[in-house]
C-alpha atoms as a PDB file:
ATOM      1  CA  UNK A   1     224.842  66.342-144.154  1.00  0.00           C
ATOM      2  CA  UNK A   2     227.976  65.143-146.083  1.00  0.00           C
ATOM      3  CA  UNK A   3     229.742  68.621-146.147  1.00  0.00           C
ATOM      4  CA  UNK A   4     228.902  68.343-142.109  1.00  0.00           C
ATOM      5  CA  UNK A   5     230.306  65.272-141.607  1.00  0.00           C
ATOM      6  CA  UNK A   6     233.888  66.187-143.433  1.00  0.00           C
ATOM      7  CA  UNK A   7     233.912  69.322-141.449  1.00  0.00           C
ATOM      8  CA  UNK A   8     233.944  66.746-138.191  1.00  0.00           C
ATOM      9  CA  UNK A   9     236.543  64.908-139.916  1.00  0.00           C
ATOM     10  CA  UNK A  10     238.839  67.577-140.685  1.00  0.00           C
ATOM     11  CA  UNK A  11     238.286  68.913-137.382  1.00  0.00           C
ATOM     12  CA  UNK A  12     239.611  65.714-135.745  1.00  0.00           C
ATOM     13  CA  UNK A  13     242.613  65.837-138.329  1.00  0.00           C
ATOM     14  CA  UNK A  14     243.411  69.082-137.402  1.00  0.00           C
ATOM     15  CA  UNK A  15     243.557  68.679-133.614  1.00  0.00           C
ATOM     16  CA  UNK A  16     245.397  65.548-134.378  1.00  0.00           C
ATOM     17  CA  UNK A  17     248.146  67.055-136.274  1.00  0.00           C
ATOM     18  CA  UNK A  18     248.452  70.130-134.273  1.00  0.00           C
ATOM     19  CA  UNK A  19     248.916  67.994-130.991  1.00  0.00           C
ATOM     20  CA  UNK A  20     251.489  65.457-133.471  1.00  0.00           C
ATOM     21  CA  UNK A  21     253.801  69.289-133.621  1.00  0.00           C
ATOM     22  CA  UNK A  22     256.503  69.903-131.114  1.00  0.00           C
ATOM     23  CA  UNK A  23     256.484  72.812-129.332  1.00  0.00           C
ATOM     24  CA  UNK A  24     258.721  75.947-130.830  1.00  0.00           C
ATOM     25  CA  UNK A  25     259.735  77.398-127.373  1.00  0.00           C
ATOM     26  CA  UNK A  26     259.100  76.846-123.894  1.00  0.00           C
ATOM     27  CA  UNK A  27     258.440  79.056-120.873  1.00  0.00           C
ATOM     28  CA  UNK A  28     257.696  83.244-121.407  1.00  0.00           C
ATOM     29  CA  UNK A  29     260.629  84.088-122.492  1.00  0.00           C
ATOM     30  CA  UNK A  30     260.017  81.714-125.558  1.00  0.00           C
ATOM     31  CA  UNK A  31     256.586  82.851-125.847  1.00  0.00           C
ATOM     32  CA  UNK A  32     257.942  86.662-126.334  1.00  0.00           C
ATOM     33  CA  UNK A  33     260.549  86.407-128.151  1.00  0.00           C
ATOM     34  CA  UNK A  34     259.566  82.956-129.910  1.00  0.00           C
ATOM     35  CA  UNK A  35     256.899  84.389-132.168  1.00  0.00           C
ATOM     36  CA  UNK A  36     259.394  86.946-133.406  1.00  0.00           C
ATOM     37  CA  UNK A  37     261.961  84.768-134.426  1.00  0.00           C
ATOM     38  CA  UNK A  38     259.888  82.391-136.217  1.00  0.00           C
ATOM     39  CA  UNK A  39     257.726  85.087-137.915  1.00  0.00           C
ATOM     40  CA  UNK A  40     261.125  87.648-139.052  1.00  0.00           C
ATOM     41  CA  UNK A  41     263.552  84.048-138.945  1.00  0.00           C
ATOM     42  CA  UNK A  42     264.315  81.739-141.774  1.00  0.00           C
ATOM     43  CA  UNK A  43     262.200  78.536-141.353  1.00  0.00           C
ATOM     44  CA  UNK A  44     264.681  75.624-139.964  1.00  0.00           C
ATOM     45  CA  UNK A  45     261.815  72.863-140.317  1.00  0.00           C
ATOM     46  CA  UNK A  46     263.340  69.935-142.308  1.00  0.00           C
ATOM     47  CA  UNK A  47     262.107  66.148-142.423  1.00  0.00           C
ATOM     48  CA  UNK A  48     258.868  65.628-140.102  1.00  0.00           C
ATOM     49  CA  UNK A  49     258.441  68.737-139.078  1.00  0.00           C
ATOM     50  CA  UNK A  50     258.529  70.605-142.774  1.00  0.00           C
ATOM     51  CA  UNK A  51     255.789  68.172-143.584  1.00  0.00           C
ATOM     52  CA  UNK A  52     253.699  68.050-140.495  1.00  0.00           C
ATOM     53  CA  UNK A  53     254.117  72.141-141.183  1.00  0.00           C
ATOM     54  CA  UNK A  54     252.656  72.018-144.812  1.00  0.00           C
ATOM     55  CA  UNK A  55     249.928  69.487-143.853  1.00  0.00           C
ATOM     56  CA  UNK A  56     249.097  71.552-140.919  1.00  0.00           C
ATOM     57  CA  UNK A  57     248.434  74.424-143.331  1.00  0.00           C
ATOM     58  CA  UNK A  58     246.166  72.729-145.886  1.00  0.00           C
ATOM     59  CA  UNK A  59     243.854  70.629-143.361  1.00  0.00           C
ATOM     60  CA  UNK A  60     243.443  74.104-141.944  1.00  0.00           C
ATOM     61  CA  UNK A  61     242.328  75.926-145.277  1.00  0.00           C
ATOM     62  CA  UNK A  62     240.367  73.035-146.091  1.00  0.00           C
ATOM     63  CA  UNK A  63     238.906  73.301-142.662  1.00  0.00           C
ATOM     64  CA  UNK A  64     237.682  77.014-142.887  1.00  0.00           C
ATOM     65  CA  UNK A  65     236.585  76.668-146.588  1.00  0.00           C
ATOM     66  CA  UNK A  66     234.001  73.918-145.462  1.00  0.00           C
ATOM     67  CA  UNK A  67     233.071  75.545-142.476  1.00  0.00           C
ATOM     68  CA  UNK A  68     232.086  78.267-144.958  1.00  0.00           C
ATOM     69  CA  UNK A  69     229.960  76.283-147.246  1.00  0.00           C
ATOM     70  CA  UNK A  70     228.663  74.422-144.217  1.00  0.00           C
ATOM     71  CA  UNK A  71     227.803  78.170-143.056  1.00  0.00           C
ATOM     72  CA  UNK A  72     226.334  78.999-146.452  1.00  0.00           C
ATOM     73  CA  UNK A  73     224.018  75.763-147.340  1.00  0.00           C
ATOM     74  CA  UNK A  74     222.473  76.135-143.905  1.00  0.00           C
END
């Protein structure tokens, strides 16, 4: 029950700080070549953005690791 509840909790966080990120390109032409440049490109997040970045990527790990033990105690 607690493990369940902090996977709804992270969830929330999640959606909240994925909706809190600006978008990296607009239109198809961004959606094409977009994904290239920010996956072969040097990473030009700095203040808000680096942080939203790095917080994004930990809520998510911590996301999928208790969705897995919420998986495996069931």
């Amino acid at each position: 029950m607690f493990f369940e509840v902090l996977l709804v909790i992270f969830s929330i966080a999640l959606i909240a700080i994925v909706l809190l990120q600006k978008g990296k390109s607009a239109g198809l032409s961004g959606a094409i070549s977009g994904g290239a440049e920010h996956l072969f490109g040097k990473s030009k997040a700095r203040g808000m953005e680096l942080v939203l970045q790095r917080v994004t990527v930990g809520v998510a790990a911590a996301f999928f690791i208790l969705a897995i033990v919420v998986a495996v105690l069931k």
